[in-house]
Protein backbone atom coordinates (compact mmCIF):
# COMPACT_ATOMS: atom_id res chain seq x y z
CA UNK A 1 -62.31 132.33 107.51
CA UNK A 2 -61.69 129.49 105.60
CA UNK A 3 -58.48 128.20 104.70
CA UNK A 4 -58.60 127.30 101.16
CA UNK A 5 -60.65 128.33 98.40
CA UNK A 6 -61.80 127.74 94.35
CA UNK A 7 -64.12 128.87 92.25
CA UNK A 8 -65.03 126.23 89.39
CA UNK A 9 -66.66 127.82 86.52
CA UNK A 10 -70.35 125.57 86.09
CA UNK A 11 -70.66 123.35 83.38
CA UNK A 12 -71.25 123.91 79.35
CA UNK A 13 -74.60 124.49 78.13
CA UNK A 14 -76.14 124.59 74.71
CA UNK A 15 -76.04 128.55 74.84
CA UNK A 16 -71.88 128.33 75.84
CA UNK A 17 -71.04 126.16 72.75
CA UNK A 18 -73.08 128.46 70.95
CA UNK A 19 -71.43 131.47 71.64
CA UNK A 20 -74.88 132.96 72.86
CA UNK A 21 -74.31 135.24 76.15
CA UNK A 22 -75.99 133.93 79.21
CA UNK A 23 -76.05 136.11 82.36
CA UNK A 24 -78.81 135.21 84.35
CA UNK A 25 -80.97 133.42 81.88
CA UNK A 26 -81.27 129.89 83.40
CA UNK A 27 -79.89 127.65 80.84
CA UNK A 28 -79.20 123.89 82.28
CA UNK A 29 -75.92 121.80 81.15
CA UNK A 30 -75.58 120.08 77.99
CA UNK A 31 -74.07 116.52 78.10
CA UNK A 32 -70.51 117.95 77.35
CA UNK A 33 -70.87 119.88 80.53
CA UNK A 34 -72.21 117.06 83.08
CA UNK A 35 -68.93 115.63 81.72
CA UNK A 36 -66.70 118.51 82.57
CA UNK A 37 -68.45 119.03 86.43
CA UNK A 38 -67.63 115.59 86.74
CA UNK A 39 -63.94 115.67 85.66
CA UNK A 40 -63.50 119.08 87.72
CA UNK A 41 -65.08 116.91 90.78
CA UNK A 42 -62.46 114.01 90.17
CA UNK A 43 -59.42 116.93 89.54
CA UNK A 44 -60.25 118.15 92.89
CA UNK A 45 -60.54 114.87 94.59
CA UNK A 46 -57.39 113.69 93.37
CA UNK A 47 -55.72 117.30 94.38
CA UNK A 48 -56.87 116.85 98.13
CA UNK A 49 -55.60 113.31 98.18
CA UNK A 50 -52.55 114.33 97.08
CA UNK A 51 -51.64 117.20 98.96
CA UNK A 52 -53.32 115.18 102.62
CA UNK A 53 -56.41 117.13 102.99
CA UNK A 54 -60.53 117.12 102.05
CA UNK A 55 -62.81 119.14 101.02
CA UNK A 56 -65.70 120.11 103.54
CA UNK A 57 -68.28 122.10 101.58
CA UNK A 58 -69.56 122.67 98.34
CA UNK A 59 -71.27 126.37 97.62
CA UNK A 60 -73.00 127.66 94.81
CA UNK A 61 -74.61 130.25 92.32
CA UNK A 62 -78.55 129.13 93.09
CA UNK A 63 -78.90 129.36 88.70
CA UNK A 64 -79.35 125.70 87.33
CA UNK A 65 -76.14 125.32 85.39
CA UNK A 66 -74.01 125.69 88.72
CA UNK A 67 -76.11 123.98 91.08
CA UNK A 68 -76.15 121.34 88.67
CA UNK A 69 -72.40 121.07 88.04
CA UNK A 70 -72.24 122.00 92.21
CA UNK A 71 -73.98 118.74 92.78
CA UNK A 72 -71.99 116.30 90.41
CA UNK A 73 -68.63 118.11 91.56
CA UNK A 74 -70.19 117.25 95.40
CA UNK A 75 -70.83 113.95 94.52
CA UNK A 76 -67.49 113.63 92.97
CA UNK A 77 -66.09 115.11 97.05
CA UNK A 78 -68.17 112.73 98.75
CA UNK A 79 -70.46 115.51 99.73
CA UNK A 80 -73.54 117.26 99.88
CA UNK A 81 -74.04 120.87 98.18
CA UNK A 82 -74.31 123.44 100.80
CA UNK A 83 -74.56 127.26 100.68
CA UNK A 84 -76.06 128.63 97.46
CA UNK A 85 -76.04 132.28 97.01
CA UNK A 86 -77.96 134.87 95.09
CA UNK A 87 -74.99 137.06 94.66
CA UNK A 88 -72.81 134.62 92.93
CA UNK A 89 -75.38 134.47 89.91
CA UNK A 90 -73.85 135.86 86.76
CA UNK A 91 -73.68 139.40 85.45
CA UNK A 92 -76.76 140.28 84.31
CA UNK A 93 -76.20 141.39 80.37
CA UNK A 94 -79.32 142.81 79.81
CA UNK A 95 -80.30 143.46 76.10
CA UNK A 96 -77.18 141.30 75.51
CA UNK A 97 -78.44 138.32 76.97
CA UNK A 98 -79.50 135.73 74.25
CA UNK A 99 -77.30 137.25 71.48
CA UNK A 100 -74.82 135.35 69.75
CA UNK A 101 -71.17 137.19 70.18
CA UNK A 102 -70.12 136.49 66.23
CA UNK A 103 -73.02 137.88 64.97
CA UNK A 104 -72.41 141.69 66.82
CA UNK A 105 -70.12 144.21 65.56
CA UNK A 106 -67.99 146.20 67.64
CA UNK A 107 -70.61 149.21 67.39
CA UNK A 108 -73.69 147.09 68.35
CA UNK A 109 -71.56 145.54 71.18
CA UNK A 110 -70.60 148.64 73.04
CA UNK A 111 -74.36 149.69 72.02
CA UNK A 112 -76.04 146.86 74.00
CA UNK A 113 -73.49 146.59 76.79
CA UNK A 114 -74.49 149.65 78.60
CA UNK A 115 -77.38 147.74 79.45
CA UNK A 116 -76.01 144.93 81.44
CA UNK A 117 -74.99 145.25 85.19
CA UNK A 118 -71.89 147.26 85.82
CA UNK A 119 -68.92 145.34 86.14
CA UNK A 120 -67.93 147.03 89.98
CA UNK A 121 -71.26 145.99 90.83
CA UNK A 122 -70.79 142.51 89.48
CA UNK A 123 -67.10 141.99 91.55
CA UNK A 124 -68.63 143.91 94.77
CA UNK A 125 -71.65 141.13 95.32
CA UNK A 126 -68.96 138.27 94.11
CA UNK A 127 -66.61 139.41 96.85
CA UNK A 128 -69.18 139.66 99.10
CA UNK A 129 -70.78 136.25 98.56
CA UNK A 130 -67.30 134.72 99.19
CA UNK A 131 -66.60 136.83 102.14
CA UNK A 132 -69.43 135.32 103.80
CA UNK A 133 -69.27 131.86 102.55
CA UNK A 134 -65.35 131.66 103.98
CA UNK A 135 -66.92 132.97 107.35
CA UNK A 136 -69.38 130.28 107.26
CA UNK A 137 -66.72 127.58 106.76
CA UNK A 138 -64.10 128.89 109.39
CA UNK A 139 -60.78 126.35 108.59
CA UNK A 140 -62.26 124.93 106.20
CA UNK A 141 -62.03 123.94 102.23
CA UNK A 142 -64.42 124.98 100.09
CA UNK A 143 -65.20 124.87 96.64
CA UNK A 144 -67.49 127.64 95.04
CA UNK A 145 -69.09 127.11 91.76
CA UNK A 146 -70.40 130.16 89.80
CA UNK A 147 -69.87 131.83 86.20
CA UNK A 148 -67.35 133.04 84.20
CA UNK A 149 -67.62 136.71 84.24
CA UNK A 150 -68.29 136.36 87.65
CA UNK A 151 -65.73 134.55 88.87
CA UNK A 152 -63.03 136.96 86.74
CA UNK A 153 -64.51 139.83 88.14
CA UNK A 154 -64.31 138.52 91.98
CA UNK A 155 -60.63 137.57 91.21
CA UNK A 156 -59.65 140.49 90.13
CA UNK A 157 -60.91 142.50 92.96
CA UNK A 158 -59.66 140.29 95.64
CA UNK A 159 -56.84 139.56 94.02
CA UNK A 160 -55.75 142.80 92.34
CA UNK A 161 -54.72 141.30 88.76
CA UNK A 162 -56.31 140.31 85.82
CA UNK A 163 -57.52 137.12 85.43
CA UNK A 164 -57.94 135.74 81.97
CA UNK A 165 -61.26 134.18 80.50
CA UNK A 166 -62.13 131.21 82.37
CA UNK A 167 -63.45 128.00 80.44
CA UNK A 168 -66.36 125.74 81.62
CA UNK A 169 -65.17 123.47 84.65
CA UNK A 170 -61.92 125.17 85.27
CA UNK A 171 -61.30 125.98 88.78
CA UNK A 172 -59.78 129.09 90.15
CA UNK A 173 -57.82 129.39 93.28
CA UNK A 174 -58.65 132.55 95.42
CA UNK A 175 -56.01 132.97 97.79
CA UNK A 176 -57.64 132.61 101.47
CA UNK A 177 -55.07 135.14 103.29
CA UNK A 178 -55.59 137.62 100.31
CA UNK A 179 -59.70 137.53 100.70
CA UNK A 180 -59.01 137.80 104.60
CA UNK A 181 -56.88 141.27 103.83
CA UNK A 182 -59.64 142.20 101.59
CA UNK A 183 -62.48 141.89 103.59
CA UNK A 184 -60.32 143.68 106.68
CA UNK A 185 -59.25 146.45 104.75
CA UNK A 186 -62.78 146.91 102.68
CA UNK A 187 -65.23 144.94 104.30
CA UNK A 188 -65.29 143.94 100.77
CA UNK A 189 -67.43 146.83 99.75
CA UNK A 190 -65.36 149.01 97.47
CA UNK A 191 -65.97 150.74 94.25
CA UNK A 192 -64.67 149.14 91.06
CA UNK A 193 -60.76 149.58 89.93
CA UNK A 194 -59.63 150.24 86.31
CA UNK A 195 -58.81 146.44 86.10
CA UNK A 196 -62.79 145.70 85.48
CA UNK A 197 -63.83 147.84 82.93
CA UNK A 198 -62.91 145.77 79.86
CA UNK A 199 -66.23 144.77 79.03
CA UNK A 200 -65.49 140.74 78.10
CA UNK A 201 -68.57 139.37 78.14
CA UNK A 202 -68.63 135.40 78.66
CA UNK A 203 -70.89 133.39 77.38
């Protein structure tokens, strides 16, 4: 298992600063978010100088907008990007995906969102993915970049709390001896809790 773990949420894209949801269409970083993979990179690098340790591997969602930020944060590390797995990609919204949040009300939103992936599912495959990337790095530090709804979801179930919205290039620190009781006690296969069921779609 490895010993210390974040999540980075990937980069801004065009659709983000738009307010148009994602999931799992493949929408690459605008400038704005090369920027902010590159200042999450340098964050990290100056957090594992600081506190005397590095970073050994770099993981990612295999969409374009986290392998690209992936990349520039591994650059950042002094590294190559590693793992990338398919069950870190987004929640996939389905008729919600291309639609702008602003221009929904309420009605149409709960209309649409019965379409998109279920939210157990979502945290079930995140956990998983992490489960088995920590295995893979055994001791080690390593840095996961995925997506926002993603990432909340997988907190929250390894965690047990609720983690707020996360912005583009903000890391997330998942508590290594917390996913170790998870995966013990679950085998990080568990049906969804209460705590992700709110239906907050990120962009």
């Amino acid at each position: 298992m490895a010993k210390r773990l974040v999540m980075v949420r990937h980069g801004e894209t065009d659709w983000n600063a738009a307010g148009r949801l994602q999931g799992q269409v493949d929408i690459p970083l605008n400038e704005a978010g090369k920027a902010q993979a590159r200042e999450a990179g340098e964050a990290l690098a100056r957090r594992a100088a600081e506190e005397g340790f590095v970073w050994d591997a770099v993981a990612s969602s295999p969409l374009g907008r986290a392998v690209e930020s992936a990349e520039l944060i591994a650059e950042a590390l002094g590294l190559e990007l590693g793992d990338q797995d398919d069950d870190l990609v987004e929640r996939a919204y389905g008729e919600l995906e291309g639609r702008v949040g602003a221009e929904m009300d309420d009605e149409e939103r709960q209309r649409l969102i019965v379409t998109a992936e279920p939210e157990a599912q979502v945290a079930t495959r995140g956990a998983a993915a992490l489960a088995r990337i920590a295995a893979h790095h055994p001791g080690g530090n390593v840095v996961v970049v995925a997506h926002g709804t993603l990432i909340r979801l997988t907190a929250n179930r390894i965690l047990d709390q609720k983690t707020p919205r996360i912005p583009n290039g903000v890391a997330v620190e998942i508590d290594a001896a917390r996913l170790a009781e998870f995966v013990a006690s679950t085998g990080s296969n568990t049906p969804g809790t209460a705590e992700e069921s709110e239906h907050q779609p990120t962009p």
